[in-house]
Protein backbone atom coordinates (compact mmCIF):
# COMPACT_ATOMS: atom_id res chain seq x y z
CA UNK A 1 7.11 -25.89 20.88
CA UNK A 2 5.44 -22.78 22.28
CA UNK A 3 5.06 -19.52 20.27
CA UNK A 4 2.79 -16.49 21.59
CA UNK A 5 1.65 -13.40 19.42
CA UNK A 6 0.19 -9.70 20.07
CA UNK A 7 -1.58 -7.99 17.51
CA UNK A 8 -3.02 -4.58 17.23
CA UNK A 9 -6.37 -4.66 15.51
CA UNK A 10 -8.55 -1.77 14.00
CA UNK A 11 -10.15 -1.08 17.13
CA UNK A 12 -7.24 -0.61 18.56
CA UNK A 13 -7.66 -3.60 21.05
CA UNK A 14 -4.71 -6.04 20.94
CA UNK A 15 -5.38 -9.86 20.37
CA UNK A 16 -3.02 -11.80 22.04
CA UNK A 17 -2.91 -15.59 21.74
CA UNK A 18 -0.42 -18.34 23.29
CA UNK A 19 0.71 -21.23 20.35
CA UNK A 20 1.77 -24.55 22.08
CA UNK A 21 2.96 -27.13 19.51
CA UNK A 22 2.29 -31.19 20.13
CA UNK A 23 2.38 -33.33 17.06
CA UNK A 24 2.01 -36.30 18.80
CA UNK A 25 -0.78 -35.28 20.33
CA UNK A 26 -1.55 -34.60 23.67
CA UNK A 27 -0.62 -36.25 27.15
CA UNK A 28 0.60 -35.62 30.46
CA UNK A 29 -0.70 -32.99 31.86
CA UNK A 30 -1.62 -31.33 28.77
CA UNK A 31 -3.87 -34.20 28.30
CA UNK A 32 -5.94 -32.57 31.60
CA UNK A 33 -7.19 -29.28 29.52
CA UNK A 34 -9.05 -31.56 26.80
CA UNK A 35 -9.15 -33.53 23.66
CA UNK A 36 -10.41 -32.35 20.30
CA UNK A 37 -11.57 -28.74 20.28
CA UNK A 38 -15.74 -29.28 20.30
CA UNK A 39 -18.76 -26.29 20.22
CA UNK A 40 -19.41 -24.58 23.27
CA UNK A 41 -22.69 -25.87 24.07
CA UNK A 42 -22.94 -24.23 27.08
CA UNK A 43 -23.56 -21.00 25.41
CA UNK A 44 -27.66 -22.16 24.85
CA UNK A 45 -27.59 -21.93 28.54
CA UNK A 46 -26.40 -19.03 29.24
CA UNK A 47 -28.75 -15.69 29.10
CA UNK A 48 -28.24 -13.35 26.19
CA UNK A 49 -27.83 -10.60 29.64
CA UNK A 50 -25.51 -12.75 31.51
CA UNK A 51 -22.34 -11.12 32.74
CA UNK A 52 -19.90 -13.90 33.06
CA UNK A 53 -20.00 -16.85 31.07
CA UNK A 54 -16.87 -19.56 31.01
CA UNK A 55 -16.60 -22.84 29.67
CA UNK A 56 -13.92 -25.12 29.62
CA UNK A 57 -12.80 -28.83 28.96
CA UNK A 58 -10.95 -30.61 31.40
CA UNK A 59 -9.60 -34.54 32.03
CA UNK A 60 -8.92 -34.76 35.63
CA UNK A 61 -8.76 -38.56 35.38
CA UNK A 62 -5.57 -38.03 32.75
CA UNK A 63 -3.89 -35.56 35.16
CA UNK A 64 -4.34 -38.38 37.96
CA UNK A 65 -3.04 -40.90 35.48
CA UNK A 66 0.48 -38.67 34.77
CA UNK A 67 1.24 -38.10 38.75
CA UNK A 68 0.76 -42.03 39.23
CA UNK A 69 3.12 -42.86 36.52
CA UNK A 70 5.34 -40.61 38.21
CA UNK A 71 5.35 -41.02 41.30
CA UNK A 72 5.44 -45.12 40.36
CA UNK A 73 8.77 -44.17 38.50
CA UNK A 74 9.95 -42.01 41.12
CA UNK A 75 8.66 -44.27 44.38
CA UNK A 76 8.00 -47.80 42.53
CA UNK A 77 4.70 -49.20 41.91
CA UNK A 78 3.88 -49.98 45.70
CA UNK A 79 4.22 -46.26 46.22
CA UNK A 80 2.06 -45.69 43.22
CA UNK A 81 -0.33 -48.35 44.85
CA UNK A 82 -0.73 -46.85 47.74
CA UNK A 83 -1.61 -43.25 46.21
CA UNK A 84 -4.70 -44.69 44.66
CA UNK A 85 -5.93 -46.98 47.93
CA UNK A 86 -5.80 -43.76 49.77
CA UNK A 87 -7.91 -41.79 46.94
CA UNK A 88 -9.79 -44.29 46.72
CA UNK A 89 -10.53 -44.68 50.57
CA UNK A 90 -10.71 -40.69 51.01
CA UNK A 91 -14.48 -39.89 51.35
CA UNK A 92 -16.41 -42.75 51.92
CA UNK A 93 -18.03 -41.97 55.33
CA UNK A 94 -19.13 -39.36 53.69
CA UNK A 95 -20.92 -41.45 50.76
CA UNK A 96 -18.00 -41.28 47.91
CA UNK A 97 -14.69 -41.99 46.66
CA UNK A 98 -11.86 -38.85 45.87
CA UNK A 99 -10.76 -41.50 43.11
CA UNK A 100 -14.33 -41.87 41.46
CA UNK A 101 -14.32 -38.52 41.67
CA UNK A 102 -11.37 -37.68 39.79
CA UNK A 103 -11.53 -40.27 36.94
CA UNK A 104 -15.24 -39.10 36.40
CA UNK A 105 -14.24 -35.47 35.99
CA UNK A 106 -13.85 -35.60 31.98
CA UNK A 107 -15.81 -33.59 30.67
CA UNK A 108 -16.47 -29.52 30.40
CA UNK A 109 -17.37 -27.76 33.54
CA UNK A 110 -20.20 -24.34 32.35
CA UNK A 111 -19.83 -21.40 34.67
CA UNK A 112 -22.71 -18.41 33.90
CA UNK A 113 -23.28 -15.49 35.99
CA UNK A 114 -26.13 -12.65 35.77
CA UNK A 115 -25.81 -9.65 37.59
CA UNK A 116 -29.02 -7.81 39.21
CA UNK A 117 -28.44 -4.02 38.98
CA UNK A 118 -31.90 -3.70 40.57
CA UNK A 119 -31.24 -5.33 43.59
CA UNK A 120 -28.37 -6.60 46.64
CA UNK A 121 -28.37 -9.37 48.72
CA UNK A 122 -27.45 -8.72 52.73
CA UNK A 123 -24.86 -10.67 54.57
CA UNK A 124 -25.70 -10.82 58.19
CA UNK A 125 -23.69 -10.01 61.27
CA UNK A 126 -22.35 -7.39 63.40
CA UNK A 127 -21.88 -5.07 61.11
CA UNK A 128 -24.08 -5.91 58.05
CA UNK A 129 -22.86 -5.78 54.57
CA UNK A 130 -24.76 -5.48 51.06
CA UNK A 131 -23.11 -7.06 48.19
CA UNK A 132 -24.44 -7.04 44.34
CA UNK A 133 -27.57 -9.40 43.57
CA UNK A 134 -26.71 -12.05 41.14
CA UNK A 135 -27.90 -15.54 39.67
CA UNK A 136 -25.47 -18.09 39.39
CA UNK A 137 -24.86 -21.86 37.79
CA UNK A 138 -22.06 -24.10 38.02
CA UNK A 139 -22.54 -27.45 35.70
CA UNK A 140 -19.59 -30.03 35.94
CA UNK A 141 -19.69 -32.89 33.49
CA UNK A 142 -18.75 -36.30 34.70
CA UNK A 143 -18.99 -36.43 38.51
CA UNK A 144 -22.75 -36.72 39.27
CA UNK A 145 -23.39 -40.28 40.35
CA UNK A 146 -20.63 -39.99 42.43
CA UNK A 147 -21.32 -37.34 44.80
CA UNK A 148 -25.08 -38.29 44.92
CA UNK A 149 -24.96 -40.71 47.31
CA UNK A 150 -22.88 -38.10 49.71
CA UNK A 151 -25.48 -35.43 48.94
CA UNK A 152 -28.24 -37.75 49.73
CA UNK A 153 -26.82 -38.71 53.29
CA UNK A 154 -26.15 -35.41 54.06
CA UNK A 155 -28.52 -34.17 57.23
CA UNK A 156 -28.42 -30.78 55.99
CA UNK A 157 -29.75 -31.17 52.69
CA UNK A 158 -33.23 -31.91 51.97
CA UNK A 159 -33.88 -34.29 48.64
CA UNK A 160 -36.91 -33.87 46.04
CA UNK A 161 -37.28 -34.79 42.74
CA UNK A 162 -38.47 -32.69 39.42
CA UNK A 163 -38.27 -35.51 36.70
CA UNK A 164 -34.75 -36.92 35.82
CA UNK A 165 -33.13 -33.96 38.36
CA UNK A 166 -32.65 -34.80 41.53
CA UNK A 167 -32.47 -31.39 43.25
CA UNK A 168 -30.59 -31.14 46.89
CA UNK A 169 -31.72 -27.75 48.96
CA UNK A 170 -30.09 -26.47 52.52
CA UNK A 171 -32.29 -26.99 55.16
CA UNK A 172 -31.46 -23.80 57.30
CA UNK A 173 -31.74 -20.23 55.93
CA UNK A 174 -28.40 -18.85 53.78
CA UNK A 175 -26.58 -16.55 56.13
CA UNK A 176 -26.91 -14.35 53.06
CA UNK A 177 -30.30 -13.13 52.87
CA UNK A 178 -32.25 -13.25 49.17
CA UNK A 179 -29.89 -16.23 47.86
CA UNK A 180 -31.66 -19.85 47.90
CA UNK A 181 -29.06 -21.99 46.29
CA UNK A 182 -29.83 -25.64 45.15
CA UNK A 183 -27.27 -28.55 44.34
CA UNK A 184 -28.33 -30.86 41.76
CA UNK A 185 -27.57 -34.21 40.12
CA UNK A 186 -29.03 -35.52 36.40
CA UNK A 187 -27.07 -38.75 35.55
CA UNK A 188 -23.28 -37.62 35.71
CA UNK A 189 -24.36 -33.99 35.68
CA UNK A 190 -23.76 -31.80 38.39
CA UNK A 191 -24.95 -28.92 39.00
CA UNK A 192 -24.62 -25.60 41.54
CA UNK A 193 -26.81 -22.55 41.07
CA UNK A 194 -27.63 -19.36 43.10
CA UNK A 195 -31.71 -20.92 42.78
CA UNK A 196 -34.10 -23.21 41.61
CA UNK A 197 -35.48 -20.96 39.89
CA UNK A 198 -32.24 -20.19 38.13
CA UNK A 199 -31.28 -23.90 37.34
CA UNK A 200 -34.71 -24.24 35.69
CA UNK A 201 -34.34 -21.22 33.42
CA UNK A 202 -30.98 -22.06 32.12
CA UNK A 203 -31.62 -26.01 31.48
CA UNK A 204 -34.98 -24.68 29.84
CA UNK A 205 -33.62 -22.34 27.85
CA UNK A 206 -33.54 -22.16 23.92
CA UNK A 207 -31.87 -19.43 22.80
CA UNK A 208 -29.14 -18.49 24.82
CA UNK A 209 -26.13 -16.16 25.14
CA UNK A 210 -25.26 -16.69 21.41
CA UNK A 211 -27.70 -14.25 20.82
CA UNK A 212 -25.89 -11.65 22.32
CA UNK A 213 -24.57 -9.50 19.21
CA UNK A 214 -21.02 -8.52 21.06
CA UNK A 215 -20.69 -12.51 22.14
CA UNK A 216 -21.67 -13.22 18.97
CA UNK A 217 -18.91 -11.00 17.43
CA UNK A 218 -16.58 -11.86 19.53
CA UNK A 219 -16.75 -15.75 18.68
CA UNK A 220 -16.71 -15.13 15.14
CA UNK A 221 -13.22 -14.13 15.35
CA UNK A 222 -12.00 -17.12 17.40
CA UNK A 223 -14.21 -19.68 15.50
CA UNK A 224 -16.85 -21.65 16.95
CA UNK A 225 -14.64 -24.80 18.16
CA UNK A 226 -12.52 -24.63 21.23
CA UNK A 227 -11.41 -26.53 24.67
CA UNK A 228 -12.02 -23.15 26.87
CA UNK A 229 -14.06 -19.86 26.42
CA UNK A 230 -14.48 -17.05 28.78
CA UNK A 231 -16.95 -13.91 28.03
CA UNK A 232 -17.15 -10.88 31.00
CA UNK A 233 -19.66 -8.25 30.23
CA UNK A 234 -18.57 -4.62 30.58
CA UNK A 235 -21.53 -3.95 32.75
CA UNK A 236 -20.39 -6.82 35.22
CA UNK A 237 -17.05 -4.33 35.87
CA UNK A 238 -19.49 -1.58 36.26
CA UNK A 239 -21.55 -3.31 38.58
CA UNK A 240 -18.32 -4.56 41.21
């Protein structure tokens, strides 16, 4: 069953939710967006300034798991088969497996955005543009050790270590000026950020966008538990 709701409240904002109804829990590809509604841990990562801030469960593997069965009731089991030799074959001269990939995204994937007010980056070429500064990080649970081994044969990506991080950096200059992004890998973590300096704050950090007294707010009448959150600032609007 599926029910959805609109609701003025004294603000005059309107809440609107979406209801969908599985008592025998969840599977197909509902099983993809998540199991048991957990805290968004993300959140300590995120700066109490950030802009953007999205997190959201996700079961790739399960999704992967529902097109098989059909396609093995649909095509037969051969069919099926041969779906998952080709996954699994898709990749490797480049270091990894499209299957390992998939059944190893389970997990939440964190996206957090800052904007700089103070400050663009350029993007080269004939006719040069300037676009809004900004520090970025993508984290994606699950899928680390397998696209290490790519990362690490890649020619264009120079390898260091800081700790338990392995930390993967372009070796030619971005085409847009001011941004330095860095790929990273900690166990099954991966992780995509706008610069080092960037990935270090937000794994560092302590107290994070939960201090924010809007975010805060704004939580508190959701509850603290979910499969997917998404917070946009009014001053990232402002900014674009």
């Amino acid at each position: 069953a599926v029910g959805f709701s609109s609701v003025r409240e004294t603000d005059g904002n309107f809440r609107n939710r979406t209801f969908i109804y599985t008592p025998g829990g969840r599977h197909g590809i509902f099983a993809a967006f998540g199991g048991q509604p957990g805290r968004f841990v993300g959140s300590r990562m995120a700066p109490a300034d950030c802009d953007f801030y999205s997190e959201s469960e996700f079961d790739v593997g399960a999704l992967y798991d529902t097109v098989k069965s059909v396609v093995a009731r649909v095509s037969g089991r051969e069919a099926a088969d041969t779906l998952a030799s080709k996954l699994k074959g898709a990749g490797a001269q480049s270091g990894f497996s499209v299957l390992d990939v998939i059944e190893g995204m389970k997990g939440r994937m964190t996206i957090i955005l800052r904007m700089d007010p103070g400050s663009t980056y350029q993007v080269g070429g004939p006719r040069p543009v300037a676009i809004p500064a900004f520090s970025a990080l993508i984290r994606v649970e699950g899928i680390g050790s397998s696209v290490s081994g790519a990362l690490a044969r890649s020619g264009d990506l120079a390898q260091s270590k800081q700790g338990s991080l392995l930390l993967f950096t372009p070796r030619s200059a971005s085409p847009i000026a001011g941004l330095r992004p860095v790929l990273a890998v900690q166990g099954k973590m991966f992780y995509a950020a706008s610069s080092a300096e960037f990935l270090e704050e937000c794994l560092h950090r302590t107290e994070g966008i939960g201090t924010n007294p809007e975010f805060a707010a704004g939580l508190a009448a959701l509850g603290p538990d979910g499969n997917g959150l998404t917070w946009v600032s009014q001053r990232f609007f402002g900014r674009l």
